[in-house]
Structures are given as C-alpha cells and as structure tokens.
C-alpha atoms as a PDB file:
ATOM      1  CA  UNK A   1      10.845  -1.756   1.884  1.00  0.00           C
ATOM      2  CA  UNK A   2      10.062  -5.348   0.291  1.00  0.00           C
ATOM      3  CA  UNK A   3      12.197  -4.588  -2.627  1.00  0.00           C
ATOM      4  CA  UNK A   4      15.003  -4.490  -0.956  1.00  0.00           C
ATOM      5  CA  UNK A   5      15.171  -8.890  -0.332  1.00  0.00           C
ATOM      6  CA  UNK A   6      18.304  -9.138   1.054  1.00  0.00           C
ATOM      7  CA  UNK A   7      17.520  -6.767   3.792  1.00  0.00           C
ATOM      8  CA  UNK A   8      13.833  -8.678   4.459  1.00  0.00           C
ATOM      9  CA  UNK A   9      15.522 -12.025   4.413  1.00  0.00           C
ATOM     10  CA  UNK A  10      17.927 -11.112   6.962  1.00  0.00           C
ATOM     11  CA  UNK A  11      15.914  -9.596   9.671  1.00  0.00           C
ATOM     12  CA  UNK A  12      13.985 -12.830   9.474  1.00  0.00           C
ATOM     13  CA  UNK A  13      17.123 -14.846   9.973  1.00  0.00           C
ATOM     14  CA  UNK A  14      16.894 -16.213   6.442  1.00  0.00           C
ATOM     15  CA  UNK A  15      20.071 -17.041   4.862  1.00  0.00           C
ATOM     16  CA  UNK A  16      20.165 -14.736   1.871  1.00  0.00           C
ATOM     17  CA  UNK A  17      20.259 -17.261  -1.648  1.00  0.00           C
ATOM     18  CA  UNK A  18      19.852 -17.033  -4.914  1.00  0.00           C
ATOM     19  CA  UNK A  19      16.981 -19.500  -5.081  1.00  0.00           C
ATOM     20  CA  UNK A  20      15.236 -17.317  -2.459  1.00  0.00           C
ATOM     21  CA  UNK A  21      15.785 -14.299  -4.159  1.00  0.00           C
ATOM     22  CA  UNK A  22      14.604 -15.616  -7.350  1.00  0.00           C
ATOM     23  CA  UNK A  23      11.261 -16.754  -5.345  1.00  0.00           C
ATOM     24  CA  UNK A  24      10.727 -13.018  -4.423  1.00  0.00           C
ATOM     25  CA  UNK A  25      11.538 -11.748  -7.631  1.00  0.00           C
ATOM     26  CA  UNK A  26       9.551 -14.115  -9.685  1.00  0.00           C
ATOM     27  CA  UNK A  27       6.694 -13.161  -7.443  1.00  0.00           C
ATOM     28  CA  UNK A  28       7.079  -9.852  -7.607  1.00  0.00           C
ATOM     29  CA  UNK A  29       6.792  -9.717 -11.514  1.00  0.00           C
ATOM     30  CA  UNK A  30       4.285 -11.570 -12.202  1.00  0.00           C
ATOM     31  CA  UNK A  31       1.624  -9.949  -9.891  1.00  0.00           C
ATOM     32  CA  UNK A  32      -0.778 -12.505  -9.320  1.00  0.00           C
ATOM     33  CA  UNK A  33      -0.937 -15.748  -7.190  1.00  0.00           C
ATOM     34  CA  UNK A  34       1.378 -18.804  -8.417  1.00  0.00           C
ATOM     35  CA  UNK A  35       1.729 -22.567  -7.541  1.00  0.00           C
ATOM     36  CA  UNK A  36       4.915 -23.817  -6.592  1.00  0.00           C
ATOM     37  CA  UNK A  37       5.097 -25.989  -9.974  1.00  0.00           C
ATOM     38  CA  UNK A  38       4.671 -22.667 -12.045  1.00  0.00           C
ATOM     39  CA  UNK A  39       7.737 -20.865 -10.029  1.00  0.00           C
ATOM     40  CA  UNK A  40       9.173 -24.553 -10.382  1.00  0.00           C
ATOM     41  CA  UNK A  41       9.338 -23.537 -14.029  1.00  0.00           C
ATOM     42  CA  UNK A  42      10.038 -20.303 -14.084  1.00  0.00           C
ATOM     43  CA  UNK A  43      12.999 -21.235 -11.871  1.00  0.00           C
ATOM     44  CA  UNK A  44      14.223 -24.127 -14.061  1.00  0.00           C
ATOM     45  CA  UNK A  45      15.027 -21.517 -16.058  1.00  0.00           C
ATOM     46  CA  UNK A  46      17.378 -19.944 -13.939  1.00  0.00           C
ATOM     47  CA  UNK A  47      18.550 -22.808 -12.162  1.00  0.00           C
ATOM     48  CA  UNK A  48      19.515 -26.198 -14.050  1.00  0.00           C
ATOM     49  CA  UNK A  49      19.456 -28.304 -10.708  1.00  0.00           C
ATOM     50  CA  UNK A  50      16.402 -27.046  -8.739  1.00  0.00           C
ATOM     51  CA  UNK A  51      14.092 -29.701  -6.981  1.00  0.00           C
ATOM     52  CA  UNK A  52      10.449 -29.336  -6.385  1.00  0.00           C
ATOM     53  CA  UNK A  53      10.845 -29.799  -2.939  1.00  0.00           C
ATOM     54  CA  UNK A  54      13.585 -26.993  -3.068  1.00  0.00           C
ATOM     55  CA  UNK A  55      10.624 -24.592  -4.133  1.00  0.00           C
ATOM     56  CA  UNK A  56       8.132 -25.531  -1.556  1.00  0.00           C
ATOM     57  CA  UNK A  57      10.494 -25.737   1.226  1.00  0.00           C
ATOM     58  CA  UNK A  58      11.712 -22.051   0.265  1.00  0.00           C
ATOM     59  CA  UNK A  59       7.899 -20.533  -0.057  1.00  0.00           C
ATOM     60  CA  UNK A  60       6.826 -22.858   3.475  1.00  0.00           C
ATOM     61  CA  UNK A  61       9.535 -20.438   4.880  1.00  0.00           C
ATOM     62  CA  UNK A  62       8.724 -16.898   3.327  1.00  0.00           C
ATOM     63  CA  UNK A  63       5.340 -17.791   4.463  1.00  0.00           C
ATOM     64  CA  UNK A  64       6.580 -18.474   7.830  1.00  0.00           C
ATOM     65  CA  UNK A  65       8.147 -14.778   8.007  1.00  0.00           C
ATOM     66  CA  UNK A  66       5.055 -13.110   6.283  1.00  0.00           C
ATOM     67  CA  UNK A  67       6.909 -12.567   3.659  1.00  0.00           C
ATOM     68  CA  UNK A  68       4.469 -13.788   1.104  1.00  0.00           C
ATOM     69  CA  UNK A  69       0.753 -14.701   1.240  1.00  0.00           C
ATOM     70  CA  UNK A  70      -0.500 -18.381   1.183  1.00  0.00           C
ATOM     71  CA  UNK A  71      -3.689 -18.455  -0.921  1.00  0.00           C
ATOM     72  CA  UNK A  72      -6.088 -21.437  -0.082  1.00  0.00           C
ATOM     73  CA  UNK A  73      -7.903 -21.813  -3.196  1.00  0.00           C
ATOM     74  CA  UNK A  74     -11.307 -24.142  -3.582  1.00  0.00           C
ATOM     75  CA  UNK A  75      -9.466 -26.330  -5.693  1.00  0.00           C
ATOM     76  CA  UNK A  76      -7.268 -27.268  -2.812  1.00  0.00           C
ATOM     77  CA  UNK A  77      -4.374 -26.310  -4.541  1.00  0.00           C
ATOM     78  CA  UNK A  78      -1.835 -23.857  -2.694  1.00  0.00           C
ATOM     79  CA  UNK A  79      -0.952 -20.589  -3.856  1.00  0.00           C
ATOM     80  CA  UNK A  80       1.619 -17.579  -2.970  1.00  0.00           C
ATOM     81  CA  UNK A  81       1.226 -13.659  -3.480  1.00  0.00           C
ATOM     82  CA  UNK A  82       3.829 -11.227  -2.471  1.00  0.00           C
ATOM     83  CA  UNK A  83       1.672  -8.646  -0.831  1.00  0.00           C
ATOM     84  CA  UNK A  84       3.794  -6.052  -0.364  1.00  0.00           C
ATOM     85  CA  UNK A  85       0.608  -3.952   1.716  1.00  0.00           C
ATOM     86  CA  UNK A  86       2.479  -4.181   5.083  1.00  0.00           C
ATOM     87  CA  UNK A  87      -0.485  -2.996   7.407  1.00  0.00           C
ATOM     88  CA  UNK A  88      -3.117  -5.322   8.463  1.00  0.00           C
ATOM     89  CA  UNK A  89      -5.514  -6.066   5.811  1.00  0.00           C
ATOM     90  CA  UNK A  90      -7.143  -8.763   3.968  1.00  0.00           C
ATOM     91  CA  UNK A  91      -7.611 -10.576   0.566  1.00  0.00           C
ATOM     92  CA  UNK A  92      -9.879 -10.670  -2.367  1.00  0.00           C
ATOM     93  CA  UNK A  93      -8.923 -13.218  -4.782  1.00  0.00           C
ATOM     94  CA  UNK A  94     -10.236 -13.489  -7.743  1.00  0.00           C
ATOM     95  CA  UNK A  95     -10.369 -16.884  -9.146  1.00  0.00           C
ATOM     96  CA  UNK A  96     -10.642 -16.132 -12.986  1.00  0.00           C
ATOM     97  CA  UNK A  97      -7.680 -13.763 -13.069  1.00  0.00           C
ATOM     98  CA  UNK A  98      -5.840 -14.868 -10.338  1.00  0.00           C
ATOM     99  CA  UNK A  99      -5.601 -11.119  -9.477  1.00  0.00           C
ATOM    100  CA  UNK A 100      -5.475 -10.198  -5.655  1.00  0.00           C
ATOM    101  CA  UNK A 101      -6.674  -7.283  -4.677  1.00  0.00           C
ATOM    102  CA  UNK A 102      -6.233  -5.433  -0.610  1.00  0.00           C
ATOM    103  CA  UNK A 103      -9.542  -5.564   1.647  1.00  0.00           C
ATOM    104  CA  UNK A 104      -8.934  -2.626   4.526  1.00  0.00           C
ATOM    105  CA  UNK A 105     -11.822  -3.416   6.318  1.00  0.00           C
ATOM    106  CA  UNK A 106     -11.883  -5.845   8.925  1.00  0.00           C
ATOM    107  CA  UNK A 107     -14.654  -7.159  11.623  1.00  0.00           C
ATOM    108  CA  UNK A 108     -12.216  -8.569  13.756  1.00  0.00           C
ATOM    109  CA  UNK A 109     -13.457  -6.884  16.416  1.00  0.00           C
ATOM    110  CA  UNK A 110     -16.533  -7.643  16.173  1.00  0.00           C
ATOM    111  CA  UNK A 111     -16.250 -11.326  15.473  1.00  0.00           C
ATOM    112  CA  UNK A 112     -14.060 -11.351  18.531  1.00  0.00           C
ATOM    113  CA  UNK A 113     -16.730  -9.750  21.161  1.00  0.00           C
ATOM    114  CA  UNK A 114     -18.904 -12.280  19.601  1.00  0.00           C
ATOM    115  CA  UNK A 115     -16.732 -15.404  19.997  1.00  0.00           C
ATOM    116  CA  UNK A 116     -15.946 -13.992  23.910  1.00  0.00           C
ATOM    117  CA  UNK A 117     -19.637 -13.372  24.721  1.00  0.00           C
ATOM    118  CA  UNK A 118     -20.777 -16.656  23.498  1.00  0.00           C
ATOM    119  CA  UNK A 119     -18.244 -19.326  22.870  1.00  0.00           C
ATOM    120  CA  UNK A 120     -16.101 -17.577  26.254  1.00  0.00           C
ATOM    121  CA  UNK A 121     -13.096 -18.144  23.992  1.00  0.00           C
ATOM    122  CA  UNK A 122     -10.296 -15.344  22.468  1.00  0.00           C
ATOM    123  CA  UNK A 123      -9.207 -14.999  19.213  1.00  0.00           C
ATOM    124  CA  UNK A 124      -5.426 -15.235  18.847  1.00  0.00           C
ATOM    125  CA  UNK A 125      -5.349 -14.430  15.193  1.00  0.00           C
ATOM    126  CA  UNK A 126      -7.233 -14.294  12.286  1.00  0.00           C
ATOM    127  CA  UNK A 127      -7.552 -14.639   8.717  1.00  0.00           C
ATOM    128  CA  UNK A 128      -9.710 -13.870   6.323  1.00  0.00           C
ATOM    129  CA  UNK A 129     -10.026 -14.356   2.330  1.00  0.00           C
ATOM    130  CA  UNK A 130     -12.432 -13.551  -0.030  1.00  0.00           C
ATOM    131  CA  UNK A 131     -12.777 -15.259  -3.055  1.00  0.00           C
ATOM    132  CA  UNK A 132     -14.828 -14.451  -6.028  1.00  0.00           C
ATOM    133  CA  UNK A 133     -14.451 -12.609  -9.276  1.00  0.00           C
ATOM    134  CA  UNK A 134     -12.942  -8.767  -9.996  1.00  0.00           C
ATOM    135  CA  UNK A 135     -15.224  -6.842 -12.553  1.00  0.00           C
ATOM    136  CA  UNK A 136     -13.411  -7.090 -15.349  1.00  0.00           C
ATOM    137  CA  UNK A 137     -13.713 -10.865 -15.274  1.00  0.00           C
ATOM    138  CA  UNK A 138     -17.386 -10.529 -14.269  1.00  0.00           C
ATOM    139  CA  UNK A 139     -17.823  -7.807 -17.369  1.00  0.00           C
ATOM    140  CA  UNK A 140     -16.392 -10.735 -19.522  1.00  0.00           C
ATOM    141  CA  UNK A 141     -18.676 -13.139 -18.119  1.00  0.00           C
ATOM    142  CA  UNK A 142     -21.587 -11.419 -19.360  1.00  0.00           C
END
C-alpha cells in the first residue's frame, strides 16, 4: 500500500512531484530515521536546484498526512521515518543505530481513565516514543 506514492500522495490531496517522490523513496531505502540536511544531500544528487527549505516544507507536509514519522530526538534535532506499519502503534528508537523498531502495546487506555478520573480532562490523541538502545548496539557497548 505505501509503495505505491503516487496513489498515497493523491488521496491526501498532495500534488504528485518528483521531489516528493524522491522524499518517499529516499526514506524508504535507507531504513532508519534521517534529518532533512541528510535527504538535502541525498537529493542534491538528484536534483541540481533543490533548496533546504524545499526539503523541510515537503517532509512538514508528509508528516501532516501521516505519511512519515517525525522523530523528536534529545538532541533537539528533527527526524523522519517512513513507517510503513499502518495500524496504531508506537516507536522505539534507538539512538546509536538510528534503527526504529514497532511497539504494539499501548496504555492509552489506561493513561486516559487516569487523566479523566483525576485531571477531569480527555485525551484527544496521543503519542508516544521510546528512546533507548536495540541489543545489538547494547551487545557492542559491552
């Protein structure tokens, strides 16, 4: 389903483009979470005349439509993922790697009888990130 771009891009109301596409299919390849100066260069590449600001405005937007994942990392620096896991779910991130791995379980539920019993508030969405290290990068650690 998220291989097919053209088709995504569309239902959102996204005007199909090369530079878009690229996005996707840079993402897709490479696995793991990128900054928008490392698609930057992989699109410069591709693309003789493509701005910065032609990058982040493009992966603002597939984050907009789900498309792609933001990543907060604790550098402060913003990240994307294409997560193509289309059911709800979270993230574990490792921050060696860069690798992103699919949480299923969620305590949404809980949190939100929680937040309605004692703050007398409702949860309108949620979401959640883990961030840490996978065990390969823990078995090179030591």
């Amino acid at each position: 389903m998220l291989n097919d771009f053209p088709l995504t891009l569309k239902k959102l109301n996204l005007k199909v483009t090369p530079k878009r596409l690229a996005i996707l299919e840079i993402l897709l390849k490479e696995s793991v979470y990128l900054s928008p100066e490392e698609i930057w260069k992989k699109m410069k590449k591709r693309f003789n005349r493509i701005g910065l600001p032609t990058v982040y405005r493009n992966l603002e937007e597939l984050s907009e439509g789900n498309i792609i994942s933001k990543i907060n990392h604790p550098n402060r620096q913003l990240y994307y993922y294409l997560c193509q896991n289309r059911s709800h779910h979270h993230h574990f991130i490792c921050l060696s790697c860069r690798k992103v791995e699919d949480i299923s379980f969620c305590a949404a539920k809980e949190i939100e009888g929680e937040v309605k019993r004692n703050i007398r508030g409702k949860i309108l969405s949620h979401i959640l990130q883990v961030n840490g290290l996978c065990k390969n990068c823990l078995e090179k650690k030591g």
